[in-house]
C-alpha atoms as a PDB file:
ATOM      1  CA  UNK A   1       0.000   0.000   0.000  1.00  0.00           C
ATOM      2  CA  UNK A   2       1.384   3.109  -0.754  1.00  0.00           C
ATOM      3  CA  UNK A   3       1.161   6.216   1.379  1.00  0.00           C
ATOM      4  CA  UNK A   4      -0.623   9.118   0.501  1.00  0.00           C
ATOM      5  CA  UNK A   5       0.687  12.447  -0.851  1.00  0.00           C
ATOM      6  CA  UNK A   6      -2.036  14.175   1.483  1.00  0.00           C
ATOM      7  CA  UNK A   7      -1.363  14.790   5.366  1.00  0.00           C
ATOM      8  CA  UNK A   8      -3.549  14.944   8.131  1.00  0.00           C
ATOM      9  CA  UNK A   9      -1.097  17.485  10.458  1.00  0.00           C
ATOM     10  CA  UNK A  10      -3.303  17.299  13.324  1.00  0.00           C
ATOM     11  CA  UNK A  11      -6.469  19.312  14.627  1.00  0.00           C
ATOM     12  CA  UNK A  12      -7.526  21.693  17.377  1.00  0.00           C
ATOM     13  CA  UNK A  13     -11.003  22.892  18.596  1.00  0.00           C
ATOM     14  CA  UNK A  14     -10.510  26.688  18.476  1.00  0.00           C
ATOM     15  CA  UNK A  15     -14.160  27.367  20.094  1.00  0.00           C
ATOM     16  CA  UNK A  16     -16.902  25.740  21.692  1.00  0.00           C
ATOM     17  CA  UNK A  17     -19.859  27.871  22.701  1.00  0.00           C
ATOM     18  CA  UNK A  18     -23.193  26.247  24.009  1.00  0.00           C
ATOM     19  CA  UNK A  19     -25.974  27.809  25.522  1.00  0.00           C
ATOM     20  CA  UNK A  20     -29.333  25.523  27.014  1.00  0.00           C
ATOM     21  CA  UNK A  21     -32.028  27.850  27.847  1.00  0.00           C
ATOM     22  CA  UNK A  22     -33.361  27.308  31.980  1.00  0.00           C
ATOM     23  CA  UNK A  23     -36.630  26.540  29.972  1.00  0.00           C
ATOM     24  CA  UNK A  24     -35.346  23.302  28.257  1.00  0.00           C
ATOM     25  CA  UNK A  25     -36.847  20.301  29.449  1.00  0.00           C
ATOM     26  CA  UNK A  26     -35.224  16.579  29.132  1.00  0.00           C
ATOM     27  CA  UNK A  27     -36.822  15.993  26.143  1.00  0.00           C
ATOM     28  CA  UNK A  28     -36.376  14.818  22.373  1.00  0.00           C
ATOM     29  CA  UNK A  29     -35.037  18.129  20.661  1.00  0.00           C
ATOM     30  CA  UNK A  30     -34.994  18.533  16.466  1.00  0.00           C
ATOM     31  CA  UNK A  31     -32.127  20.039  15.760  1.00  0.00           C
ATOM     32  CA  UNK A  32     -30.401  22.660  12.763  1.00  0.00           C
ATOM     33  CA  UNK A  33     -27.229  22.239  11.680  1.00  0.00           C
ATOM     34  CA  UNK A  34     -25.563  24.169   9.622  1.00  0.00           C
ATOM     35  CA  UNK A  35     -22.026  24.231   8.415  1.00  0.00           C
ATOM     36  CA  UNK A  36     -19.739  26.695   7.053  1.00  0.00           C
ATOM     37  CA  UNK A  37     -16.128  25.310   5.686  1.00  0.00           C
ATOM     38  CA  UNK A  38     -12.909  27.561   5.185  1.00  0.00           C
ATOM     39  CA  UNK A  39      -9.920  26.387   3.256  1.00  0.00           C
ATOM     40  CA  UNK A  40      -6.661  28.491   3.896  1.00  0.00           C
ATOM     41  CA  UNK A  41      -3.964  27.579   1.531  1.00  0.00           C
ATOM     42  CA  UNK A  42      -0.469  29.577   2.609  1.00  0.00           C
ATOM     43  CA  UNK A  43       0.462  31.919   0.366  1.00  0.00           C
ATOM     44  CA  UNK A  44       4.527  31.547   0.927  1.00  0.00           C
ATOM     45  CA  UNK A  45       3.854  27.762   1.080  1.00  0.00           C
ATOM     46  CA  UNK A  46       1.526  26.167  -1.666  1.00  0.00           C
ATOM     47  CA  UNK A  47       1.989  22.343  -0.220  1.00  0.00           C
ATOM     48  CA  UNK A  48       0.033  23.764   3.196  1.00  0.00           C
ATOM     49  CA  UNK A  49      -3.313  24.123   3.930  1.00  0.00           C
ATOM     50  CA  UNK A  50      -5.732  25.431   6.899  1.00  0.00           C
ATOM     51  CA  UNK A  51      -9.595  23.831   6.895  1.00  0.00           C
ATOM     52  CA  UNK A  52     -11.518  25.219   9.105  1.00  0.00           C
ATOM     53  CA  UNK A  53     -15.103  23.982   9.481  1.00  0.00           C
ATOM     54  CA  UNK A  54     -17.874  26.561  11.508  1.00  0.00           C
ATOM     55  CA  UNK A  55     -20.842  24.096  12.941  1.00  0.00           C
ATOM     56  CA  UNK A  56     -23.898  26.006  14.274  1.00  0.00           C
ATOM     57  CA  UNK A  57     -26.699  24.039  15.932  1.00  0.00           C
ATOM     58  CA  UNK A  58     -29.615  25.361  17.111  1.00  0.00           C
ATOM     59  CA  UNK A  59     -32.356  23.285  18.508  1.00  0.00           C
ATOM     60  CA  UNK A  60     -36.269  23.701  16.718  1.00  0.00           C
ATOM     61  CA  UNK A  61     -37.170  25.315  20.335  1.00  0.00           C
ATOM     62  CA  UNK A  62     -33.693  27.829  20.675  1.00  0.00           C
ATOM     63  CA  UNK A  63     -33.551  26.008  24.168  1.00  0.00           C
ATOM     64  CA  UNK A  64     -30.153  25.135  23.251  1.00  0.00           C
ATOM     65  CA  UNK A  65     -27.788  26.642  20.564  1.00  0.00           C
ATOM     66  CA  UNK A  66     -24.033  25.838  19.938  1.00  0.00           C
ATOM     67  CA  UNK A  67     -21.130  26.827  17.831  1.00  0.00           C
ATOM     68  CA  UNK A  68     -18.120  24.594  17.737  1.00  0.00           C
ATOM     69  CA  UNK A  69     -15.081  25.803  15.703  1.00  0.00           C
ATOM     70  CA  UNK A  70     -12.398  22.886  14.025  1.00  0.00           C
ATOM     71  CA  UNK A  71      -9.190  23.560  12.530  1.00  0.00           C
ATOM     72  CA  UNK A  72      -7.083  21.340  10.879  1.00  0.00           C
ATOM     73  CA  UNK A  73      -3.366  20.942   9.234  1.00  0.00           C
ATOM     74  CA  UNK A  74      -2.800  19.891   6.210  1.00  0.00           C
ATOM     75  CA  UNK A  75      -0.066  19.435   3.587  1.00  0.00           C
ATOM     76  CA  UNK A  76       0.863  17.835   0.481  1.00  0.00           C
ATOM     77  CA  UNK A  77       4.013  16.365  -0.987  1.00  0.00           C
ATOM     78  CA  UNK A  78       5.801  18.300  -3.117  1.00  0.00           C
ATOM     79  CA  UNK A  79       4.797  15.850  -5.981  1.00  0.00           C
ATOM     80  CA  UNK A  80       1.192  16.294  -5.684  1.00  0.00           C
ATOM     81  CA  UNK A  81      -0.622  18.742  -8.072  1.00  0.00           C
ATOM     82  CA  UNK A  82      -1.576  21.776  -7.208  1.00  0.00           C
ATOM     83  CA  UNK A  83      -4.956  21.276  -8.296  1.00  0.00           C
ATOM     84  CA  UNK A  84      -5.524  17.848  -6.953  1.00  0.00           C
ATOM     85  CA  UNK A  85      -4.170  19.341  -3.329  1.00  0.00           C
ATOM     86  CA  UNK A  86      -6.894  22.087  -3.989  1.00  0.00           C
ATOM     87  CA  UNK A  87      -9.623  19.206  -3.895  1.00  0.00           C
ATOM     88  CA  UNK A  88      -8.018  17.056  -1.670  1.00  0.00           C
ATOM     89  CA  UNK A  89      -8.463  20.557   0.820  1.00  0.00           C
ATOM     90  CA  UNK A  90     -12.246  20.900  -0.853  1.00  0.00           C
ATOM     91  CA  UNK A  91     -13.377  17.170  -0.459  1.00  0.00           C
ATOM     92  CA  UNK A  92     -11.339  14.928   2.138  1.00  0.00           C
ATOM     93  CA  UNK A  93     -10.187  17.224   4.707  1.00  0.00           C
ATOM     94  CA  UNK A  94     -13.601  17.893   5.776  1.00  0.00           C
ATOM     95  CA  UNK A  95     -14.371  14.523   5.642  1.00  0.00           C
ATOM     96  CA  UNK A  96     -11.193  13.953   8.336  1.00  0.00           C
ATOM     97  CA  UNK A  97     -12.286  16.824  10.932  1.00  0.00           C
ATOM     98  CA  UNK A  98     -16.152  15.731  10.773  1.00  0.00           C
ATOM     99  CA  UNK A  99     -15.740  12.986  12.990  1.00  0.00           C
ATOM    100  CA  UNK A 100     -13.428  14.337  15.248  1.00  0.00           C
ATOM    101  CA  UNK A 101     -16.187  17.316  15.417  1.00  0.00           C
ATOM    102  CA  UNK A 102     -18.470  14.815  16.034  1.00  0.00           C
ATOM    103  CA  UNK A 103     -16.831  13.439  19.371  1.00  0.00           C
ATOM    104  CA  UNK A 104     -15.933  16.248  20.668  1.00  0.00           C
ATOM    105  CA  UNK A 105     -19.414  17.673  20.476  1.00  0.00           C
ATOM    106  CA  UNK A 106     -21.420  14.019  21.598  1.00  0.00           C
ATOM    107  CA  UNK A 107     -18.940  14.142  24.514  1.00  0.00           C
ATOM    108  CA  UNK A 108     -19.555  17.548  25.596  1.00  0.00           C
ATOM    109  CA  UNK A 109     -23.292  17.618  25.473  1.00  0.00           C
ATOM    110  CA  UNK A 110     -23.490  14.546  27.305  1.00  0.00           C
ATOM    111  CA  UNK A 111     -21.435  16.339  30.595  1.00  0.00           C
ATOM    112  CA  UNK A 112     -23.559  19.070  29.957  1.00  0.00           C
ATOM    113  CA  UNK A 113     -25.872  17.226  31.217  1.00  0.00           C
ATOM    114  CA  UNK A 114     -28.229  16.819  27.866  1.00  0.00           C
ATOM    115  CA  UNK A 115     -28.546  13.741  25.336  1.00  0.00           C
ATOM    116  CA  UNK A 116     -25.989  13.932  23.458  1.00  0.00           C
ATOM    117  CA  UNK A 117     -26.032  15.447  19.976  1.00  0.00           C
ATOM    118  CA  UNK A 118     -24.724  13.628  16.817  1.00  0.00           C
ATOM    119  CA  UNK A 119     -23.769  15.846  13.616  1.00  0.00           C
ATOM    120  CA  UNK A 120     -25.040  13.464  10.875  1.00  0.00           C
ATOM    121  CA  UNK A 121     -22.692  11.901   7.845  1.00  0.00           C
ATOM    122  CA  UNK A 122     -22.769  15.567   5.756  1.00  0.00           C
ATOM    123  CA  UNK A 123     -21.914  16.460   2.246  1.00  0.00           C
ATOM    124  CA  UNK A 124     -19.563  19.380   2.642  1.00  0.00           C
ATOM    125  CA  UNK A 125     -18.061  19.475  -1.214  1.00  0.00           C
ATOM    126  CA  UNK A 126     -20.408  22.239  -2.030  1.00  0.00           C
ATOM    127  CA  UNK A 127     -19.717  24.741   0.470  1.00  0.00           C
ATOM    128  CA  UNK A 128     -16.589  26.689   0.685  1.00  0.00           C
ATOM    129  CA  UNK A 129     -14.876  29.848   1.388  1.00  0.00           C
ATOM    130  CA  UNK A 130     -11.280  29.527  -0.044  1.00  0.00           C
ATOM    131  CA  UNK A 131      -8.385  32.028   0.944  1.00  0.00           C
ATOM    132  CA  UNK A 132      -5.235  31.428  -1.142  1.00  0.00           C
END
């Protein structure tokens, strides 16, 4: 098997903001989620990349409402092409920080005292703010 020519660096939750309203009740919340997805390609250094991904959730009731901020690290080989790096960022770097998203923010609802909240399997390929 041969290793890839895209790197995961590593990730870091840059902010985590929930509110729960004192008028939410223990109960079976619907919940909105909506996600906005940054890609930050370094200008000095075309082979590195930033991917940020912005997840608001609000509940149908605004009882509870939270915004949970993910960066990640990534960088290419020197071999890979500039344009396949570009949807590498666009496609499967969002698909590496979702799940890490995802247990950060089941874990933290749960000590919150809440049932815990699970971001769904997402399409994020048609979303994006790019810097470059």
């Amino acid at each position: 098997m041969e290793k890839s020519k895209f790197e995961f660096l590593g990730f870091r939750i840059s902010k985590f903001d929930i509110i729960i309203n004192d008028d939410y009740l223990l109960k079976e919340e619907t919940y909105l989620i909506n996600v906005d997805k940054n890609i930050k390609i370094d200008k000095n250094d075309k082979t590195f990349a930033e991917i940020s991904l912005n997840i608001m959730i609000s509940s149908e009731s605004k009882n509870i409402q939270i915004n949970l901020l993910i960066k990640g690290a990534f960088k290419s080989i020197s071999t890979m092409d500039e344009e396949l790096f570009n949807r590498m960022c666009e496609i499967n770097a969002p698909a590496v920080l979702l799940p890490y998203a995802r247990a950060y923010l089941s874990s933290c609802t749960v000590l919150a005292g809440i049932p815990p909240i699970n971001i769904p399997l997402m399409n994020l390929s048609r979303q994006t703010n790019t810097d470059k």
